[in-house]
C-alpha atoms as a PDB file:
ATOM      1  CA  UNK A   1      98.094 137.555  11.346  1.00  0.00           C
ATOM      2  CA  UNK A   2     101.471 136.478  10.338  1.00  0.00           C
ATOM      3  CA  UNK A   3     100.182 133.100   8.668  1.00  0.00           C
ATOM      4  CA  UNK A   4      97.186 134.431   7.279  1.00  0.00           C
ATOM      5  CA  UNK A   5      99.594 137.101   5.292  1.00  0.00           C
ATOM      6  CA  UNK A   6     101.962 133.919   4.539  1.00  0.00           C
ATOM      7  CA  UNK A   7      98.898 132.033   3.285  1.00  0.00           C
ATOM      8  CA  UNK A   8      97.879 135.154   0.678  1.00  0.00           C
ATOM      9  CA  UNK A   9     101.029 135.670  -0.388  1.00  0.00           C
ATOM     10  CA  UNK A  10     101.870 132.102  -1.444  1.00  0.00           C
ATOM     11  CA  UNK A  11      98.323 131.408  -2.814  1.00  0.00           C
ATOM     12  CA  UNK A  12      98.873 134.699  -5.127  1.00  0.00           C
ATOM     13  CA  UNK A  13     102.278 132.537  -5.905  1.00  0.00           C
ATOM     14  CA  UNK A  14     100.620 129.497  -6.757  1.00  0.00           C
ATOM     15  CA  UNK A  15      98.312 131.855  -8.781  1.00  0.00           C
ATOM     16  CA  UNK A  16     101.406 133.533 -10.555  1.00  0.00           C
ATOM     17  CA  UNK A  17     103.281 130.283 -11.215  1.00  0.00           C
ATOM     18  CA  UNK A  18     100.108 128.155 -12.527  1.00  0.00           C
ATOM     19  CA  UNK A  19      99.836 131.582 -15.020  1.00  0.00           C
ATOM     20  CA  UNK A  20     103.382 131.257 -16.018  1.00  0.00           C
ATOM     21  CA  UNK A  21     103.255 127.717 -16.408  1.00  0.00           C
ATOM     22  CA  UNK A  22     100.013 127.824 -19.019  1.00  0.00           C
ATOM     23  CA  UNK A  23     101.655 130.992 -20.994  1.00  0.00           C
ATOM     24  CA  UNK A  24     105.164 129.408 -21.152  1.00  0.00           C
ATOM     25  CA  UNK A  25     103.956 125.701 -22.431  1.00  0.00           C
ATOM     26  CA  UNK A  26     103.840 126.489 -26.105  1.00  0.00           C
ATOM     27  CA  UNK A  27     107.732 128.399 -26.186  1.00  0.00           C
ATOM     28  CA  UNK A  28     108.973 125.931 -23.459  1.00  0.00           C
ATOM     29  CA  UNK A  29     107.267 123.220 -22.464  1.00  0.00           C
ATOM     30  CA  UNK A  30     109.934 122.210 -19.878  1.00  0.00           C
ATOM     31  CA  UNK A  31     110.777 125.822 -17.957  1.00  0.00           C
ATOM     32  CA  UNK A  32     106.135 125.132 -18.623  1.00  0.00           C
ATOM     33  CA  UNK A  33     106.604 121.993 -16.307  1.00  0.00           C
ATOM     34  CA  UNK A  34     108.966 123.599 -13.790  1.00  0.00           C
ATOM     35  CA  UNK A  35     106.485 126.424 -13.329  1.00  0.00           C
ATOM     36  CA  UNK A  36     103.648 123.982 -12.773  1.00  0.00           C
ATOM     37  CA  UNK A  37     105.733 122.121 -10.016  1.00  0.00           C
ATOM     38  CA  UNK A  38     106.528 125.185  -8.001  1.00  0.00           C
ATOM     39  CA  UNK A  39     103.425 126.350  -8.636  1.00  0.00           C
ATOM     40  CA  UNK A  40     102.157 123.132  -6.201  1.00  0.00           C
ATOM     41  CA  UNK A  41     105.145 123.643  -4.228  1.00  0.00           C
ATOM     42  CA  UNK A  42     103.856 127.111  -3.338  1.00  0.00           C
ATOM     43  CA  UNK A  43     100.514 125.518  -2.543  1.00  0.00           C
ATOM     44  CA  UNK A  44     101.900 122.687  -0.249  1.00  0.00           C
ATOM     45  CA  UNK A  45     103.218 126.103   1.530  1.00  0.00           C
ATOM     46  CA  UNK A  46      99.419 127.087   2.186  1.00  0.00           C
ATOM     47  CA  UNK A  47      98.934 123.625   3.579  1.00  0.00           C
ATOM     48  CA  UNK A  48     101.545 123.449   5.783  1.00  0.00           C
ATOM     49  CA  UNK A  49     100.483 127.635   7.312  1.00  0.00           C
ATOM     50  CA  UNK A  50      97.311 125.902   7.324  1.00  0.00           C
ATOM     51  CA  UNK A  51      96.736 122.945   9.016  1.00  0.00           C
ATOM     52  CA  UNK A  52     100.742 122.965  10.060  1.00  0.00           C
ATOM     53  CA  UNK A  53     102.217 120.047   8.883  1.00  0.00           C
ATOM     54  CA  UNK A  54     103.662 119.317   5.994  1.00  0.00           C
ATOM     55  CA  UNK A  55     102.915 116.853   2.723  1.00  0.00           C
ATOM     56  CA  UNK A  56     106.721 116.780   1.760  1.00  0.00           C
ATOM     57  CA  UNK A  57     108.250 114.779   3.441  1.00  0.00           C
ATOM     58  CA  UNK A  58     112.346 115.721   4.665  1.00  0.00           C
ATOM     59  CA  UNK A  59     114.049 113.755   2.112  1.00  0.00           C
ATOM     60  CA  UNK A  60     112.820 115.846  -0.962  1.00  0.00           C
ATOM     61  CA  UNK A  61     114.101 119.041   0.877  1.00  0.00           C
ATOM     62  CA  UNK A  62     116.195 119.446  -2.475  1.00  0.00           C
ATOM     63  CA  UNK A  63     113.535 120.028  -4.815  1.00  0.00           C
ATOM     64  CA  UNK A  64     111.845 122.139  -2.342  1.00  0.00           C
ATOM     65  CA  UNK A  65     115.225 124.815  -2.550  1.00  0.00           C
ATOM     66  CA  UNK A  66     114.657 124.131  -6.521  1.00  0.00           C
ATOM     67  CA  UNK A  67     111.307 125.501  -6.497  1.00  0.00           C
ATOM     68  CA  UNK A  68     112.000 128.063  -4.118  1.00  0.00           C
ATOM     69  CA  UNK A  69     115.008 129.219  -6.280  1.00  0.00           C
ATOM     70  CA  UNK A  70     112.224 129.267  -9.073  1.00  0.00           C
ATOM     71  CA  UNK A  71     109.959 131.372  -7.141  1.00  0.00           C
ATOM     72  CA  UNK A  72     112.891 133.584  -6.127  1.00  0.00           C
ATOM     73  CA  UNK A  73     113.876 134.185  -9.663  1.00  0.00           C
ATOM     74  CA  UNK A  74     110.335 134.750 -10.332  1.00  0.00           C
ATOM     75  CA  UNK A  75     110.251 137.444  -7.699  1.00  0.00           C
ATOM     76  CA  UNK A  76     113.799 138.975  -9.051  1.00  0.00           C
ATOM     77  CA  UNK A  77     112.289 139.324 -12.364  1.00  0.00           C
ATOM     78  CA  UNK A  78     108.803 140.688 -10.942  1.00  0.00           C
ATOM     79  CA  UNK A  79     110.849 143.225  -8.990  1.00  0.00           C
ATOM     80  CA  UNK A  80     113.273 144.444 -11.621  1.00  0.00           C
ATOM     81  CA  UNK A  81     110.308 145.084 -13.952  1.00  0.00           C
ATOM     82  CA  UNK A  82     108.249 146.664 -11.465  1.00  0.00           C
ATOM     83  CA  UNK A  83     111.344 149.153 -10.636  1.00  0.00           C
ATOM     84  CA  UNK A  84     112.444 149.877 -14.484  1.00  0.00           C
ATOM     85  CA  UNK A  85     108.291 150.330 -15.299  1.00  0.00           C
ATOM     86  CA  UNK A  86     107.899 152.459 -12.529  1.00  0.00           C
ATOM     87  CA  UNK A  87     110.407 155.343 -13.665  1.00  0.00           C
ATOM     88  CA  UNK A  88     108.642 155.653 -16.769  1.00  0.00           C
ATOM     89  CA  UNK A  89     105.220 155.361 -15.933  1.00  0.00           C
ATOM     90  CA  UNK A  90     104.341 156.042 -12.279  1.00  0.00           C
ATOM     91  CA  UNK A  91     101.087 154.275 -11.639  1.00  0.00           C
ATOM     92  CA  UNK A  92      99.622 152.038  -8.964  1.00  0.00           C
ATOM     93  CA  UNK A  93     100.255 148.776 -10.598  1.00  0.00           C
ATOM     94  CA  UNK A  94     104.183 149.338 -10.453  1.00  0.00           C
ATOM     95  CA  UNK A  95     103.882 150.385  -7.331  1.00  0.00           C
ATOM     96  CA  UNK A  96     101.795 146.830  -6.150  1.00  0.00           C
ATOM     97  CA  UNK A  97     104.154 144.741  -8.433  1.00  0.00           C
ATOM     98  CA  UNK A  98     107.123 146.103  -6.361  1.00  0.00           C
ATOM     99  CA  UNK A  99     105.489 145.426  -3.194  1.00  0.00           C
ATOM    100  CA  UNK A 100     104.336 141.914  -4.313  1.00  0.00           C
ATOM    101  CA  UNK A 101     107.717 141.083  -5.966  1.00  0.00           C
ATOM    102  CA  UNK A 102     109.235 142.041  -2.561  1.00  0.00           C
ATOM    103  CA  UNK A 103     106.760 139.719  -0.608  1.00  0.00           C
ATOM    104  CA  UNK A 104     107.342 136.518  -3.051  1.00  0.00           C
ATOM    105  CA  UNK A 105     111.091 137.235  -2.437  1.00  0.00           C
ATOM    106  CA  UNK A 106     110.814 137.139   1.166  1.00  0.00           C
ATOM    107  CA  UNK A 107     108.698 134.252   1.308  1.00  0.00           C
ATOM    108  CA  UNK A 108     111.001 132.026  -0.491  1.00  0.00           C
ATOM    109  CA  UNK A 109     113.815 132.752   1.310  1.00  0.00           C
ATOM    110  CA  UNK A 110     112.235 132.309   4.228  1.00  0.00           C
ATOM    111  CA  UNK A 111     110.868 129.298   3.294  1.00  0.00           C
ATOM    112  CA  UNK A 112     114.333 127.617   2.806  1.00  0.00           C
ATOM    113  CA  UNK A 113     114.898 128.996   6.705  1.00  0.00           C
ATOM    114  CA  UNK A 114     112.066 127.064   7.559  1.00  0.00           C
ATOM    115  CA  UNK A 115     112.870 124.037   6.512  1.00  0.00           C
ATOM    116  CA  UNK A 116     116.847 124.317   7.210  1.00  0.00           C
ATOM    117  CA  UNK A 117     115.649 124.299  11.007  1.00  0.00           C
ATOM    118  CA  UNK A 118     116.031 121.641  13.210  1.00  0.00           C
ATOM    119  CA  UNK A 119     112.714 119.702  13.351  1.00  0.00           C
ATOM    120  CA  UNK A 120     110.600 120.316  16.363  1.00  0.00           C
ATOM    121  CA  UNK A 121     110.677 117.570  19.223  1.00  0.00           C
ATOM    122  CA  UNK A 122     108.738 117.375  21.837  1.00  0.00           C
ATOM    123  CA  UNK A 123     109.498 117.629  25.371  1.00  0.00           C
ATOM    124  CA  UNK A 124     109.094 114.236  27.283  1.00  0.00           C
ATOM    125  CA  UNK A 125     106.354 113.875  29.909  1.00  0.00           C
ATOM    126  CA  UNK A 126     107.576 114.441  33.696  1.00  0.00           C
ATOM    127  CA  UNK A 127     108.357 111.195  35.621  1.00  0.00           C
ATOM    128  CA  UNK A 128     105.467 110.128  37.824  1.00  0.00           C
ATOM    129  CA  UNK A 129     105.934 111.400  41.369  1.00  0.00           C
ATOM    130  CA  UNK A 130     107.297 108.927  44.001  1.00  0.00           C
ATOM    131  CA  UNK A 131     105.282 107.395  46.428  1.00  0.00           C
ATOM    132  CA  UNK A 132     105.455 109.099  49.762  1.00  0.00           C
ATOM    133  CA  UNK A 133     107.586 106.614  52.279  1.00  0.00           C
ATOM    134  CA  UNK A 134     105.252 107.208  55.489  1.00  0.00           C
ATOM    135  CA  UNK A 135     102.337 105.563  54.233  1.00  0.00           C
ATOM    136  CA  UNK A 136     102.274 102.026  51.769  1.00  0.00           C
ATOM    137  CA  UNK A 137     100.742 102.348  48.541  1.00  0.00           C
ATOM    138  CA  UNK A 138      97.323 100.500  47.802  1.00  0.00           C
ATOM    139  CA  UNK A 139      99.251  99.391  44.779  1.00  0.00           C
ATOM    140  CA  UNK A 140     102.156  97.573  46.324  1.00  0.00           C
ATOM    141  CA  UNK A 141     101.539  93.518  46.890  1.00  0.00           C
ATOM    142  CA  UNK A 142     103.381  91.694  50.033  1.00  0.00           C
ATOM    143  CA  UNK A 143     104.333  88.734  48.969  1.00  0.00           C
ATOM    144  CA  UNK A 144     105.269  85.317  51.642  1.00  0.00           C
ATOM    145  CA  UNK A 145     106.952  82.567  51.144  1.00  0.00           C
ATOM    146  CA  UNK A 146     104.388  80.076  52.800  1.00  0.00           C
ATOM    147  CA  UNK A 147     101.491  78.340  51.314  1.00  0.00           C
ATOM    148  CA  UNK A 148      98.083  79.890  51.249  1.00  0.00           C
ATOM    149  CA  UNK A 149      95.381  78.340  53.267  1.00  0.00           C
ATOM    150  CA  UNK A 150      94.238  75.502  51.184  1.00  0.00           C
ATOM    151  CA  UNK A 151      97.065  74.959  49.445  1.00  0.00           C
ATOM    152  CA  UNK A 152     100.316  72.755  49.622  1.00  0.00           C
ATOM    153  CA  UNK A 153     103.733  72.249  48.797  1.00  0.00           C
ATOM    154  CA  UNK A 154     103.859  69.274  46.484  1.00  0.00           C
ATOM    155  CA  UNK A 155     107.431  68.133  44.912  1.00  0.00           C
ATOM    156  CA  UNK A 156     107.139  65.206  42.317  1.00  0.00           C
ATOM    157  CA  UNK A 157     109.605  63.816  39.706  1.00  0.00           C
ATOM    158  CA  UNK A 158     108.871  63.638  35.818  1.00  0.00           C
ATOM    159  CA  UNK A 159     109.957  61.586  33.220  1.00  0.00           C
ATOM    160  CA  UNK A 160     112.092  64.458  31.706  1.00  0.00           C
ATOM    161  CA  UNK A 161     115.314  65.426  31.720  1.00  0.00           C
ATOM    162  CA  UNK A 162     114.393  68.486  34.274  1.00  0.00           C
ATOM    163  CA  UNK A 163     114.247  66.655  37.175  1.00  0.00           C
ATOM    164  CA  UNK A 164     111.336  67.617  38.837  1.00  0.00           C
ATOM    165  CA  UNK A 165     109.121  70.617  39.254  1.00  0.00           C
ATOM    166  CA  UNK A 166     107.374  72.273  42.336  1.00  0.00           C
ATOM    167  CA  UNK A 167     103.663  73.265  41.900  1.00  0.00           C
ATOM    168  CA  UNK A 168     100.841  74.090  44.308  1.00  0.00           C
ATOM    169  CA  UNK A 169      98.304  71.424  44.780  1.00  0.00           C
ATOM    170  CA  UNK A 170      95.210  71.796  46.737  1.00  0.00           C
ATOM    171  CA  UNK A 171      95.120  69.532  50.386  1.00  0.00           C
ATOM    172  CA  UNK A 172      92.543  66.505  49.916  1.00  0.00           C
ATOM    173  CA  UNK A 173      93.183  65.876  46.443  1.00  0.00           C
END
């Protein structure tokens, strides 16, 4: 429930901020731009409380608190017009705009708190258990120093520097 009521609220911000950035582009063509990136900042927020991960990556964590201060201010404004509106003329949309303005508030602080924590690690896997001492494990070879049947010993001398080597050769060749 939680991140279905994160997803609405930051689509209706992507919404709002892709609205703000098309009205604003004529008067201000920057603040227009600024908009228009928090607006897809807001909707990278729906991906991640989606499909949980995220398409930022750690190192632009700056310009994700940029466009979260954006869609704070945004929220400050919606809320202070909402609450000097609503004294004058008491009617449902007042009433939504200050719950709204509320919600995009929380959101983008909370946002920030999200990605100030500590990134989630997971746990190691447990160690394989031992092998019980009573009985030998199928797995475990015994090795012996002699030759196996068929096989000898054979020491010859190179050429090289080495000195010699020691191979197995097979008895009759």
């Amino acid at each position: 429930m939680y991140r279905v009521l994160r997803v609405v609220i930051n689509s209706f911000a992507f919404v709002l901020c892709l609205l703000l950035a098309i009205t604003t582009f004529e008067a201000n063509p920057w603040l227009a731009l600024l908009f228009l990136a928090a607006s897809f900042d807001q909707l990278e927020d729906v991906y991640y409380y989606v499909y949980g991960r995220r398409l930022m990556p750690r190192a632009l964590m700056p310009l994700d608190l940029i466009f979260e201060g954006v869609m704070f201010m945004v929220g400050l404004a919606m809320l202070m017009l909402s609450v000097s509106y609503y004294a004058y003329f008491s009617t449902w949309l007042f009433r939504g705009l200050l719950f709204l303005s509320i919600m995009i508030l929380w959101s983008s602080v909370e946002d920030v708190i999200e990605w100030a924590r500590a990134p989630k690690v997971a746990a190691p896997p447990p160690p394989p258990p031992l092998p019980s001492p009573s009985a030998p494990s199928p797995a475990v070879h015994i090795h012996s120093a002699l030759p196996p049947e068929g096989f000898a010993f054979v020491r010859r001398k190179s050429d090289d520097r080495s000195g010699g080597f020691l191979f197995v050769r097979r008895k009759g060749d």
